[in-house]
PDB file of N, CA and C in Angstrom:
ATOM      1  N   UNK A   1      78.120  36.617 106.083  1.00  0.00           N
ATOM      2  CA  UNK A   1      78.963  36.786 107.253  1.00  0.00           C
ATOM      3  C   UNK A   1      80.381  36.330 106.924  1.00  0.00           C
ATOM      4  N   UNK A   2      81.418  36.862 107.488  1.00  0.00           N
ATOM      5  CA  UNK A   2      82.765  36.572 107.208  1.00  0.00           C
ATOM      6  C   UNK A   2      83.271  36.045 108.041  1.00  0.00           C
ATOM      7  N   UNK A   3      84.539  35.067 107.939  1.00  0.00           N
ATOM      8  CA  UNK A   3      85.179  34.527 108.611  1.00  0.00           C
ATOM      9  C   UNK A   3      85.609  35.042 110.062  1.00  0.00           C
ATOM     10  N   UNK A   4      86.025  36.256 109.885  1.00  0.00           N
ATOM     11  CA  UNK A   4      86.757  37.188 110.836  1.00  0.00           C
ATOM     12  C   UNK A   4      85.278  38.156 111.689  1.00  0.00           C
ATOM     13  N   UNK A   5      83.952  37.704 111.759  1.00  0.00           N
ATOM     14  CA  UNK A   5      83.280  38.234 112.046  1.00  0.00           C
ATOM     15  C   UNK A   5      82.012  38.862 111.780  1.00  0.00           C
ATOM     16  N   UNK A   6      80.993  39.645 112.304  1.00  0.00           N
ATOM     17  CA  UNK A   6      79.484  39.788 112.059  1.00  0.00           C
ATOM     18  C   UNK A   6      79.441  40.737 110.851  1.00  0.00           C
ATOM     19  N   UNK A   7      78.163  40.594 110.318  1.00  0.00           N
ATOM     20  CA  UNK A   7      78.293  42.187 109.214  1.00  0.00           C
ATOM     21  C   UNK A   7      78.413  43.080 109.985  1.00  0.00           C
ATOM     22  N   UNK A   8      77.442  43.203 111.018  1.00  0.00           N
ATOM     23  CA  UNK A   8      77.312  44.187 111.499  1.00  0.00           C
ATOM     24  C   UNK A   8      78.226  45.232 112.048  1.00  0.00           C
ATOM     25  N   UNK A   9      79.613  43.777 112.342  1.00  0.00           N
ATOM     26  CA  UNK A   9      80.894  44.743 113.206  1.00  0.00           C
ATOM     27  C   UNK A   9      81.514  45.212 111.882  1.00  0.00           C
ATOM     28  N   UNK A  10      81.866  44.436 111.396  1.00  0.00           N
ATOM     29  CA  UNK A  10      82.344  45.277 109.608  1.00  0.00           C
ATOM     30  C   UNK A  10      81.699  46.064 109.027  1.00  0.00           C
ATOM     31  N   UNK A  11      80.785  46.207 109.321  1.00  0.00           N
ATOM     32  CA  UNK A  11      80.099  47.536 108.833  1.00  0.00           C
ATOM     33  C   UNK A  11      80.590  48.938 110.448  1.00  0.00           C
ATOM     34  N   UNK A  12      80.847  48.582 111.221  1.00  0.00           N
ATOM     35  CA  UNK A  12      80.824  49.197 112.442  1.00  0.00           C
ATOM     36  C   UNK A  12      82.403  49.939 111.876  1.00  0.00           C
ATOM     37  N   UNK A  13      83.187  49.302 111.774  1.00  0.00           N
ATOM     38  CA  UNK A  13      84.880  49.496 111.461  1.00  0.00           C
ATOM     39  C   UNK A  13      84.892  49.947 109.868  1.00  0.00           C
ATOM     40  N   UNK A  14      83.846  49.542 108.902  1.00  0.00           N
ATOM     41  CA  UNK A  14      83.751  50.464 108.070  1.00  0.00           C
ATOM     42  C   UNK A  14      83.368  52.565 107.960  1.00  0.00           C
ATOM     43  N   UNK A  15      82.338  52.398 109.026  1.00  0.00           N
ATOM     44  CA  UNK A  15      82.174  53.890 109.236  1.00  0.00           C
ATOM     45  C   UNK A  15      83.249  54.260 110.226  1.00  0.00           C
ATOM     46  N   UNK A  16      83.536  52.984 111.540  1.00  0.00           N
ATOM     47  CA  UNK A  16      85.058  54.202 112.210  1.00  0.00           C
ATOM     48  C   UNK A  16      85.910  54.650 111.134  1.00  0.00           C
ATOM     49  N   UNK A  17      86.402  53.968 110.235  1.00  0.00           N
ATOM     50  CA  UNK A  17      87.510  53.595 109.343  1.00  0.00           C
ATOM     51  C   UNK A  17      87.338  55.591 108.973  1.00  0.00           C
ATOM     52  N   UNK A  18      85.787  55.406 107.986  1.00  0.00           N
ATOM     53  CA  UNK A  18      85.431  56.918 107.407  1.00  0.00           C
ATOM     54  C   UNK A  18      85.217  57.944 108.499  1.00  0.00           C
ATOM     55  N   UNK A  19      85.394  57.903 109.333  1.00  0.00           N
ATOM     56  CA  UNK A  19      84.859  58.820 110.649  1.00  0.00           C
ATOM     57  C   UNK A  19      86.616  59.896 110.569  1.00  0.00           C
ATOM     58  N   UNK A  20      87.495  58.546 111.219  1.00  0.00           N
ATOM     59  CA  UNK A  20      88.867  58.785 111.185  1.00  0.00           C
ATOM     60  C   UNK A  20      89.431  59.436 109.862  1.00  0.00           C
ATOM     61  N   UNK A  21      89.342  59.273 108.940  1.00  0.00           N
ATOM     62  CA  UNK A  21      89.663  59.993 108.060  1.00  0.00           C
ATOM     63  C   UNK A  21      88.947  60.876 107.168  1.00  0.00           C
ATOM     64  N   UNK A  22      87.946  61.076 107.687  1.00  0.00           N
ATOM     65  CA  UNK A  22      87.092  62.675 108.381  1.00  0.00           C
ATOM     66  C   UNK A  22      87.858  63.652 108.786  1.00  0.00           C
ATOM     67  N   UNK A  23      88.213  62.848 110.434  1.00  0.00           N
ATOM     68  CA  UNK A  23      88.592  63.545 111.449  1.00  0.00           C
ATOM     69  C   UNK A  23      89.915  64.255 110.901  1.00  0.00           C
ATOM     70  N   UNK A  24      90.776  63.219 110.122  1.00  0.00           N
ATOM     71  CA  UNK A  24      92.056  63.693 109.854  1.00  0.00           C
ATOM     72  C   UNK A  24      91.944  64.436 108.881  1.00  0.00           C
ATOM     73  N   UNK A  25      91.226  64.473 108.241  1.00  0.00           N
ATOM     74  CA  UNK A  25      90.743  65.989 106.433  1.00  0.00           C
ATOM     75  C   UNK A  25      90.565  67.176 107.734  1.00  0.00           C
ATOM     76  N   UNK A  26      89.978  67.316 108.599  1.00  0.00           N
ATOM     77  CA  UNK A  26      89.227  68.637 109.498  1.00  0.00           C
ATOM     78  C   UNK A  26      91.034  68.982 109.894  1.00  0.00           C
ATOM     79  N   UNK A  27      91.766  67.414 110.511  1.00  0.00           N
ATOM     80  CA  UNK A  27      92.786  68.399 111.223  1.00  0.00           C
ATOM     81  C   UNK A  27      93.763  69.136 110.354  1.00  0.00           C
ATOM     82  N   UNK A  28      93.800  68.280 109.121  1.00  0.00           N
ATOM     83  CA  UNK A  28      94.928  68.705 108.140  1.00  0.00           C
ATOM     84  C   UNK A  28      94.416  70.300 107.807  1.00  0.00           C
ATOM     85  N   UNK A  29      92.787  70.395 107.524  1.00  0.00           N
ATOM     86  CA  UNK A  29      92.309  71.869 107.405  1.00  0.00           C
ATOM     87  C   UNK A  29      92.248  72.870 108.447  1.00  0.00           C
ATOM     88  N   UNK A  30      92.550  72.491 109.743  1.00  0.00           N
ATOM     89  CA  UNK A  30      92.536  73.606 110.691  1.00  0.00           C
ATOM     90  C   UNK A  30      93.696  73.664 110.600  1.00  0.00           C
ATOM     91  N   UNK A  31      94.912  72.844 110.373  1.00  0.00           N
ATOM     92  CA  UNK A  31      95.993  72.937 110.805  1.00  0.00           C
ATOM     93  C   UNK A  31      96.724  74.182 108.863  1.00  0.00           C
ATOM     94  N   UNK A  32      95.870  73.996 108.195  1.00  0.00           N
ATOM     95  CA  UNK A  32      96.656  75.205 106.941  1.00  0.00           C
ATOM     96  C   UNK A  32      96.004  76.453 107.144  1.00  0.00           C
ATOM     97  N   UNK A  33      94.714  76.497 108.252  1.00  0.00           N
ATOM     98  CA  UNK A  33      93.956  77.352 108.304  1.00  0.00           C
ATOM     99  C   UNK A  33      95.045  78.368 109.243  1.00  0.00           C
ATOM    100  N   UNK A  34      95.280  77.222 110.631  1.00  0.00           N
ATOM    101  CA  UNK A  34      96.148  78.188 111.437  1.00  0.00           C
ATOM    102  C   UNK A  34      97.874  78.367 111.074  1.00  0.00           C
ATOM    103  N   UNK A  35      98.223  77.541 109.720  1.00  0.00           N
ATOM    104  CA  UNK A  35      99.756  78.161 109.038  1.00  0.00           C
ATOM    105  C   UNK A  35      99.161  79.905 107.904  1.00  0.00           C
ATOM    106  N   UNK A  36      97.705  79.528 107.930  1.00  0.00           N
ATOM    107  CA  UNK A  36      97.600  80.702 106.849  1.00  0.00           C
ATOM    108  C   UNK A  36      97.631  82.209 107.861  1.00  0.00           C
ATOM    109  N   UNK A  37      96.525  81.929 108.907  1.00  0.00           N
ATOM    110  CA  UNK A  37      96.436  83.106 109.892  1.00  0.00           C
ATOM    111  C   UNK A  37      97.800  83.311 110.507  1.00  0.00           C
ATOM    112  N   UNK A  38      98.615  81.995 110.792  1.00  0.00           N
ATOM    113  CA  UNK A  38      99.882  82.638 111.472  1.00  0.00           C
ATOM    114  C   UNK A  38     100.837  83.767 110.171  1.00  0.00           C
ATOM    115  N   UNK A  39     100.475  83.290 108.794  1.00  0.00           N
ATOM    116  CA  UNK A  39     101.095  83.941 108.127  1.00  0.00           C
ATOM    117  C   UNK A  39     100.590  85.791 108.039  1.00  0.00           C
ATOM    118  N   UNK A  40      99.134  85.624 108.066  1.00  0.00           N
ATOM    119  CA  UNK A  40      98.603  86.695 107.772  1.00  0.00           C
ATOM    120  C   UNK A  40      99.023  87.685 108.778  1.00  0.00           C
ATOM    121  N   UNK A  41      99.733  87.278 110.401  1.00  0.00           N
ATOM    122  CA  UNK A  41      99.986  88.094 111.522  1.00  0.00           C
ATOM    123  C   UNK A  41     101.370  88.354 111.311  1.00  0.00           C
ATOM    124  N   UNK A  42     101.943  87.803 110.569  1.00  0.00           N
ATOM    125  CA  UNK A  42     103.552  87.516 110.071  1.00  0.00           C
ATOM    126  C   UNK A  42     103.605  89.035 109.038  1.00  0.00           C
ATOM    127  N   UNK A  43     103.028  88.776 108.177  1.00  0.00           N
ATOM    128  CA  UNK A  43     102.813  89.867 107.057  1.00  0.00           C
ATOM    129  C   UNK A  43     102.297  90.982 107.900  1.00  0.00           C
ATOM    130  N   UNK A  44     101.513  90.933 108.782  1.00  0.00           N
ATOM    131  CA  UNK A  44     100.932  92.360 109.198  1.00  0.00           C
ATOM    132  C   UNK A  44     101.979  93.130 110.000  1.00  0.00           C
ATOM    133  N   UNK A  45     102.658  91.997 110.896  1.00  0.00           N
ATOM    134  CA  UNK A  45     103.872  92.602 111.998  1.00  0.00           C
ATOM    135  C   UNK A  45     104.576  93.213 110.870  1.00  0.00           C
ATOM    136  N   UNK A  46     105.220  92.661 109.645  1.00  0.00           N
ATOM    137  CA  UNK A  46     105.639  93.114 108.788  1.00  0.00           C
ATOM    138  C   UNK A  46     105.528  94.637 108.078  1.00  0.00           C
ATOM    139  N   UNK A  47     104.294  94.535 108.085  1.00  0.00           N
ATOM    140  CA  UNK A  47     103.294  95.785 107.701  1.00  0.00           C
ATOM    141  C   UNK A  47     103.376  96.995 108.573  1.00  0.00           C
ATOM    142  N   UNK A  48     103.455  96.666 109.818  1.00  0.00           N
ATOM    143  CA  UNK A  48     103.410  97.524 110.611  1.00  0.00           C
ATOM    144  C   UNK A  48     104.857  97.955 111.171  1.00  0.00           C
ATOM    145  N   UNK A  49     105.960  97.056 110.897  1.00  0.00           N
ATOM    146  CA  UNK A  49     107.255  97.467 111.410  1.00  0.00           C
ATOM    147  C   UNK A  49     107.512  98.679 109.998  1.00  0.00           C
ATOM    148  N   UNK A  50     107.263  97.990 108.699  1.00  0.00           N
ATOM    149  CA  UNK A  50     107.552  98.827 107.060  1.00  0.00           C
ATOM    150  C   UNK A  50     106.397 100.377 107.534  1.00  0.00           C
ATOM    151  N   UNK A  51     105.717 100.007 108.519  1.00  0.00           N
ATOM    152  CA  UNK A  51     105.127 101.559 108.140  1.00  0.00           C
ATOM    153  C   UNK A  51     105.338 102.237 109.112  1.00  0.00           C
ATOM    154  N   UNK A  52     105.518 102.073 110.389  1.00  0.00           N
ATOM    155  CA  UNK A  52     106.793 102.769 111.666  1.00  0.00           C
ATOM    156  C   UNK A  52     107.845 103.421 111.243  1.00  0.00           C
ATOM    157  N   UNK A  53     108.837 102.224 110.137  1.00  0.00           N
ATOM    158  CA  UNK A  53     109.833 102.709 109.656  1.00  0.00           C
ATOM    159  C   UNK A  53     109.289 104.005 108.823  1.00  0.00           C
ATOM    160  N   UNK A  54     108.841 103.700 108.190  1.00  0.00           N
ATOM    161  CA  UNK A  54     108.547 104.610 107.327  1.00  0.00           C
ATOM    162  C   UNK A  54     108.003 105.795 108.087  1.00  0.00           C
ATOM    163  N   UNK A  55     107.368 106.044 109.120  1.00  0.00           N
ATOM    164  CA  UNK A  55     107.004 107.390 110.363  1.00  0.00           C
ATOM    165  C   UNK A  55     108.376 107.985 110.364  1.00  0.00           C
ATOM    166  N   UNK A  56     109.084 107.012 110.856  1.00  0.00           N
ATOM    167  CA  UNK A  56     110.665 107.329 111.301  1.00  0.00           C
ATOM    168  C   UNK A  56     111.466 107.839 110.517  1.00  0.00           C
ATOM    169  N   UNK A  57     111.316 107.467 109.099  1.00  0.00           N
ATOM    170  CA  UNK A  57     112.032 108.149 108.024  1.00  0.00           C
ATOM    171  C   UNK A  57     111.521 109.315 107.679  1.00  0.00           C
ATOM    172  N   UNK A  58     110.061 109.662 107.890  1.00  0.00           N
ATOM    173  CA  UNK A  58     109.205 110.618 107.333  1.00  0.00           C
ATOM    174  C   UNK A  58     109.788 112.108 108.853  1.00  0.00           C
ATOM    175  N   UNK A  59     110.334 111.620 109.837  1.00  0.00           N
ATOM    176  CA  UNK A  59     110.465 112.573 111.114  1.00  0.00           C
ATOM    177  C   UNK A  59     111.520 112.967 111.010  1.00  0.00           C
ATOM    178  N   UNK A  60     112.329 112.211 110.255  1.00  0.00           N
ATOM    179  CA  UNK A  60     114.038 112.347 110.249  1.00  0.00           C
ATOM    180  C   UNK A  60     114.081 113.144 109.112  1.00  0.00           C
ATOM    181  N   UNK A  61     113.359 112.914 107.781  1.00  0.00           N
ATOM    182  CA  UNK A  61     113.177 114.094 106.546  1.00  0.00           C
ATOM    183  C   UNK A  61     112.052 115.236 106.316  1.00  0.00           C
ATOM    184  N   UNK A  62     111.673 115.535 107.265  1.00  0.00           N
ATOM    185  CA  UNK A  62     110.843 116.432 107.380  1.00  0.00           C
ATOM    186  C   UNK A  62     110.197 116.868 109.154  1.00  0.00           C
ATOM    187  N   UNK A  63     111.159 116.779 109.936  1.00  0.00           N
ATOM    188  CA  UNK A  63     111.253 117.405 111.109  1.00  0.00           C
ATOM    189  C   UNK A  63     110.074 118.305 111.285  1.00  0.00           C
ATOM    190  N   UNK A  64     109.417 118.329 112.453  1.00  0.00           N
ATOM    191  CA  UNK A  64     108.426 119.011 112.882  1.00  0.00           C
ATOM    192  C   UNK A  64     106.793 119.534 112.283  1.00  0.00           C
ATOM    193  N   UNK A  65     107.347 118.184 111.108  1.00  0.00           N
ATOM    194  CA  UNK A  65     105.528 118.374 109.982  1.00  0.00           C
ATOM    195  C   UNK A  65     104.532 117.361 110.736  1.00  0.00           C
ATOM    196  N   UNK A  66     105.983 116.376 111.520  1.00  0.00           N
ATOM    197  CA  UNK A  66     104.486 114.992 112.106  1.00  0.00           C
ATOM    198  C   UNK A  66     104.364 115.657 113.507  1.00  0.00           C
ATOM    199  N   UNK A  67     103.679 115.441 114.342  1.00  0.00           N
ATOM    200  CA  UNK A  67     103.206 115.504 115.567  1.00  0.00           C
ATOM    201  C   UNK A  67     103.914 114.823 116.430  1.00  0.00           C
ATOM    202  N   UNK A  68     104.021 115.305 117.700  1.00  0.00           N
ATOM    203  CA  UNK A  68     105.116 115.495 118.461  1.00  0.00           C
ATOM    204  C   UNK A  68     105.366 113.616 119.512  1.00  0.00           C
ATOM    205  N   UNK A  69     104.028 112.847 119.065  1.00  0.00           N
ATOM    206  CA  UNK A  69     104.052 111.808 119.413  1.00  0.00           C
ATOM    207  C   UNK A  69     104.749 110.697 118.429  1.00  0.00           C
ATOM    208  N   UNK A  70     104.678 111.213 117.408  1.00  0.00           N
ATOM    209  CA  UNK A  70     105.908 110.416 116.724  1.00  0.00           C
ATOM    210  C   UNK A  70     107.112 110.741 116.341  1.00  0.00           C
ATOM    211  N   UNK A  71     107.389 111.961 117.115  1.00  0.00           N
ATOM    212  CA  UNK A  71     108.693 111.937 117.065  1.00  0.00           C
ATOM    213  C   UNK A  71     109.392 111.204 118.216  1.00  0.00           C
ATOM    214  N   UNK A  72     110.441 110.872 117.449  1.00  0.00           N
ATOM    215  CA  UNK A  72     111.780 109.583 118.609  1.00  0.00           C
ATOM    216  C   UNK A  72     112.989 110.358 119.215  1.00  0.00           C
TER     217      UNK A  72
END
């Protein structure tokens, strides 16, 4: 037994101790999980503005080959 208290509570503040920095490994991993997905929606908006454009360029150089819903 220690000065400052029971085994039992030092053993108690030994597993909070590991619990908490558990908890903080999960948040640090949800938190690159949701910088990765925000990236992956980043790249897609991306994706999808580069391939609009690209409709738009394809209507402007070749007039009346796309269908009449993508033309602007």
């Amino acid at each position: 037994m220690k000065a400052n208290g029971s085994p039992g509570l030092d053993s108690f503040w030994k597993r909070y101790s590991v619990a908490l920095k558990s908890r903080e490994r999960k948040l640090q991993l949800a938190t690159v999980l949701k910088c990765t997905r925000e990236r992956k929606l980043q790249l897609a908006t991306v994706l999808k503005c580069t391939r609009e454009r690209k409709l738009q360029l394809a209507t402007v150089a070749w007039p009346g080959r796309l269908t009449a819903p993508f033309v602007r």
